[in-house]
C-alpha atoms as a PDB file:
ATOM      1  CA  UNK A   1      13.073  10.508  20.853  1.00  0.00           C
ATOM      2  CA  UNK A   2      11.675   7.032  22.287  1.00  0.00           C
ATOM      3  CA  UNK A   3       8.843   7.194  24.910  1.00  0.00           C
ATOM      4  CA  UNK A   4      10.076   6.650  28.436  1.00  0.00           C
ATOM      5  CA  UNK A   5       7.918   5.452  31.257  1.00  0.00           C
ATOM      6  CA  UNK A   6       7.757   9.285  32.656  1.00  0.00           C
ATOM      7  CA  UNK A   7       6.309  10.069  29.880  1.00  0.00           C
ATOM      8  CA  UNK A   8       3.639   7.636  29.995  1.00  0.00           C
ATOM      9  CA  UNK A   9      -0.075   8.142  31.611  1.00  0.00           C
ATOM     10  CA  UNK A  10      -2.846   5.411  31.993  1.00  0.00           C
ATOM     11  CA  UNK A  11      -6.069   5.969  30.116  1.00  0.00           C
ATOM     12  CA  UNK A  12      -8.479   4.094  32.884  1.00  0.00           C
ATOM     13  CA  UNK A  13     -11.837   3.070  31.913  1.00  0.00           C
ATOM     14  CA  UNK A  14     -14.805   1.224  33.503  1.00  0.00           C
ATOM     15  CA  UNK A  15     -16.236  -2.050  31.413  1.00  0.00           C
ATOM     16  CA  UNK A  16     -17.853  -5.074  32.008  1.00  0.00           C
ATOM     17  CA  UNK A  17     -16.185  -7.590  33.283  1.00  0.00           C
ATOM     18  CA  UNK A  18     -17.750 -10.218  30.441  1.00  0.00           C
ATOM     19  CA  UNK A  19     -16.903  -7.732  27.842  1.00  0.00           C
ATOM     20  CA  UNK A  20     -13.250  -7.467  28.956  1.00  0.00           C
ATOM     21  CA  UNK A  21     -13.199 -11.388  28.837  1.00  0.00           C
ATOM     22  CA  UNK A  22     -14.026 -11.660  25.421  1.00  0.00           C
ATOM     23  CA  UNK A  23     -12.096  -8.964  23.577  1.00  0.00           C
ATOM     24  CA  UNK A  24      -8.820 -10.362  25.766  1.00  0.00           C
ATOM     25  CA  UNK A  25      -9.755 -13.467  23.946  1.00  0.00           C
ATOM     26  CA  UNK A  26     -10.387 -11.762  20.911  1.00  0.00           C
ATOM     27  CA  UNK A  27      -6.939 -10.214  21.004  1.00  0.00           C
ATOM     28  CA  UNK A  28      -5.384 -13.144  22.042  1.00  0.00           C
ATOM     29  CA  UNK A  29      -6.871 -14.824  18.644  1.00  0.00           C
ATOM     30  CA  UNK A  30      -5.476 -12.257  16.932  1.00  0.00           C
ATOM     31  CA  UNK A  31      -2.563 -12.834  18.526  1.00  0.00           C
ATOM     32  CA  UNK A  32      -2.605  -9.420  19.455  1.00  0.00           C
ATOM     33  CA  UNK A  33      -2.189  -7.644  22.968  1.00  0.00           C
ATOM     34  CA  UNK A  34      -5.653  -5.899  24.117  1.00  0.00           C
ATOM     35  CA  UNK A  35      -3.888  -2.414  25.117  1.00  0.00           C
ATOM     36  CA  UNK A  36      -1.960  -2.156  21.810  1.00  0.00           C
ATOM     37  CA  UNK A  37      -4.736  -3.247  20.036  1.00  0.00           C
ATOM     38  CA  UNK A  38      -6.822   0.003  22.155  1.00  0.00           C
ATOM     39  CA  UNK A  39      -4.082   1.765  21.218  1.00  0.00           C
ATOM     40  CA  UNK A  40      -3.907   1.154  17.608  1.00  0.00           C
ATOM     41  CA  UNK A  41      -7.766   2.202  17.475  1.00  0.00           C
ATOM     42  CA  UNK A  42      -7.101   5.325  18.912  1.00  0.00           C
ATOM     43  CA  UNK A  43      -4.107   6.430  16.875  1.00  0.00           C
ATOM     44  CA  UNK A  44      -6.431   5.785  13.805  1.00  0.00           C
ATOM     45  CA  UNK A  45      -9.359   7.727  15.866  1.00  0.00           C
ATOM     46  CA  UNK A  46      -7.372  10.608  16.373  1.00  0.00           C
ATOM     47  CA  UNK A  47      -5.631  10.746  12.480  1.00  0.00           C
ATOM     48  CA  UNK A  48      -9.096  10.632  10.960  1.00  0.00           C
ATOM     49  CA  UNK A  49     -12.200  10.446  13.070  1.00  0.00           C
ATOM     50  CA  UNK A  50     -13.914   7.105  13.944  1.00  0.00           C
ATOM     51  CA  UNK A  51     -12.600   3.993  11.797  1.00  0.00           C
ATOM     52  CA  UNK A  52     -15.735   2.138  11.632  1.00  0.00           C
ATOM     53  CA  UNK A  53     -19.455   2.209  11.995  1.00  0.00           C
ATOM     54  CA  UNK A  54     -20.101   4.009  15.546  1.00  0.00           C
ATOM     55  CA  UNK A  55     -22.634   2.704  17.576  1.00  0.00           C
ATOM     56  CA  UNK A  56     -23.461  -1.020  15.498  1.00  0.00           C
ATOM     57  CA  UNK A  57     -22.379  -2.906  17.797  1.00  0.00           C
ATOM     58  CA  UNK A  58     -25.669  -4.883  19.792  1.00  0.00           C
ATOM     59  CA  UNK A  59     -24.707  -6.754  22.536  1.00  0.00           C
ATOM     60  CA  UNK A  60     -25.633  -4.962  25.666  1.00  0.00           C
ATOM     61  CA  UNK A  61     -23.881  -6.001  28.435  1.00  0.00           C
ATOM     62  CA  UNK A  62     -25.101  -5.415  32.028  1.00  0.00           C
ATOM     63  CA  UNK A  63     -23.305  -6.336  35.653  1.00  0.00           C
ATOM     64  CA  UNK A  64     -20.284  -6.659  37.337  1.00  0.00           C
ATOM     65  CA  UNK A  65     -17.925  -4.025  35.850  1.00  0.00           C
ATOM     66  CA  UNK A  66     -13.758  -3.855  35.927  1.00  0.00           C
ATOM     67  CA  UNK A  67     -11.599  -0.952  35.998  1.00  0.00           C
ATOM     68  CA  UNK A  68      -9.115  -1.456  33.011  1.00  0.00           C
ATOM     69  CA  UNK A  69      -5.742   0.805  31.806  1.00  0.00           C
ATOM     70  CA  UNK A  70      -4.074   1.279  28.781  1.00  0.00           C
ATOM     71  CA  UNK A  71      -0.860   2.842  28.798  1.00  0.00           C
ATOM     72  CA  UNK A  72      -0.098   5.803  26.229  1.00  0.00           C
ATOM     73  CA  UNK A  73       1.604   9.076  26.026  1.00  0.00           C
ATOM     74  CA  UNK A  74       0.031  12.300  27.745  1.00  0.00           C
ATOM     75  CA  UNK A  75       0.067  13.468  23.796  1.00  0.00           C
ATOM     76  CA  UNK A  76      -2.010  10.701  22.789  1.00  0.00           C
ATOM     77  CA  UNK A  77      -4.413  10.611  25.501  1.00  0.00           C
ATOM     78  CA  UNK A  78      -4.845  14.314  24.956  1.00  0.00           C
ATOM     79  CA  UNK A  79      -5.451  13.997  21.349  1.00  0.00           C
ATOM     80  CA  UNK A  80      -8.093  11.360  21.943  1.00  0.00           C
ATOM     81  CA  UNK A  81     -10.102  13.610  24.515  1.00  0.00           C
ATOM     82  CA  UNK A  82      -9.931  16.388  22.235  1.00  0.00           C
ATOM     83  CA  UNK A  83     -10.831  13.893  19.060  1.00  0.00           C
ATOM     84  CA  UNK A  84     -14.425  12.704  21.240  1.00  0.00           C
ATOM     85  CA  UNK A  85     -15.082  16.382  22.489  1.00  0.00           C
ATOM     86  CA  UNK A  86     -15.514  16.870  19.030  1.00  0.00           C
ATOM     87  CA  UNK A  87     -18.377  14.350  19.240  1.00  0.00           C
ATOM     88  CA  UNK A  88     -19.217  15.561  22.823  1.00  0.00           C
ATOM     89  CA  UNK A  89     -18.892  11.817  24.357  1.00  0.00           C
ATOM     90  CA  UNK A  90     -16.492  10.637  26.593  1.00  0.00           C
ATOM     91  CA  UNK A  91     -13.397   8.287  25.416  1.00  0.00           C
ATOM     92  CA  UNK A  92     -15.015   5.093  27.241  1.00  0.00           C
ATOM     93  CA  UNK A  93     -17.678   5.127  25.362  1.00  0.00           C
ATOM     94  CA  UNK A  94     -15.671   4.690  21.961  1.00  0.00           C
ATOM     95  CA  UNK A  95     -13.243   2.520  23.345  1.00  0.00           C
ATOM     96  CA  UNK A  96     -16.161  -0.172  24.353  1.00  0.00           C
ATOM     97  CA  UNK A  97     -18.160   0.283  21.220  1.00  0.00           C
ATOM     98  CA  UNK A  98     -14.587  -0.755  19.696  1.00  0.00           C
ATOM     99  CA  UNK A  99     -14.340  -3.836  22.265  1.00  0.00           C
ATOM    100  CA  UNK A 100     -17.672  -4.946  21.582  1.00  0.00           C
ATOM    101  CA  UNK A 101     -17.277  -4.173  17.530  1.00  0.00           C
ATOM    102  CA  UNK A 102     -14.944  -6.542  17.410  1.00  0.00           C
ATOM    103  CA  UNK A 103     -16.134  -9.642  19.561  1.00  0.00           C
ATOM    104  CA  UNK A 104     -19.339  -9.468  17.481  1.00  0.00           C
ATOM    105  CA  UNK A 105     -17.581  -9.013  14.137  1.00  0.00           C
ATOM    106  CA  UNK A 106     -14.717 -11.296  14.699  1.00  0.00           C
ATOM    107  CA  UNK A 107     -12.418  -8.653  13.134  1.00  0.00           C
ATOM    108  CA  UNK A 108     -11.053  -5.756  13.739  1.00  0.00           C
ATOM    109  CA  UNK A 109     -12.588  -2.441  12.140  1.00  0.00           C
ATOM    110  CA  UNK A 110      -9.544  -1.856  10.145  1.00  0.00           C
ATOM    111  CA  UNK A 111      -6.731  -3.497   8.703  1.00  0.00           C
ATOM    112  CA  UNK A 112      -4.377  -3.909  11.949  1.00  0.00           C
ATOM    113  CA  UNK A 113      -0.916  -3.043  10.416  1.00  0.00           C
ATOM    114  CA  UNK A 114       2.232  -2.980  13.393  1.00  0.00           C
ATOM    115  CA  UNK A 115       3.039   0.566  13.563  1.00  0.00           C
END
């Protein structure tokens, strides 16, 4: 059965606003939209723990912060909570260690495949 908007809930997170800049432009490199590329990260979070190096990532980024949403089922929001419980952090913490992974690396963490 295909998703319908009803079905949908945001996953809101806080992140610097000079973070957010540079993975849009990332993405956009990539040709790539940011929230599917969030999304795509979490799906392989949730099917197999954390697809790359946690916590490598250097930059620290300080300041103005931005409130951002990515749209995804309740199921897979759910999942992801209950995939970084396991870890006891909260989800924004792995989604910007993913953002800034990739703007310092230039790639993404795994092999983006168009599910």
């Amino acid at each position: 059965m295909a998703e319908s908007v009803s079905d949908s809930v945001y996953l809101s997170i806080r992140i610097n606003s000079e973070l957010k800049t540079r993975f849009n432009l990332f993405c956009e490199s990539k040709g790539i939209k940011p929230s599917l590329a969030v999304r795509h990260y979490i799906k392989r979070f949730v099917g197999g723990g954390i697809p790359m190096k946690f916590g490598e990532a250097k930059t620290v980024y300080a300041g103005c912060t931005v409130k951002v949403g990515v749209r995804m089922t309740a199921e897979m929001r759910e999942a992801f909570s209950d995939a970084c419980d396991v870890y006891g952090m909260p989800m924004s913490i792995f989604i910007r260690d993913f953002m800034k992974t990739c703007v310092e690396s230039g790639e993404f963490p795994f092999d983006f495949m168009l599910d």
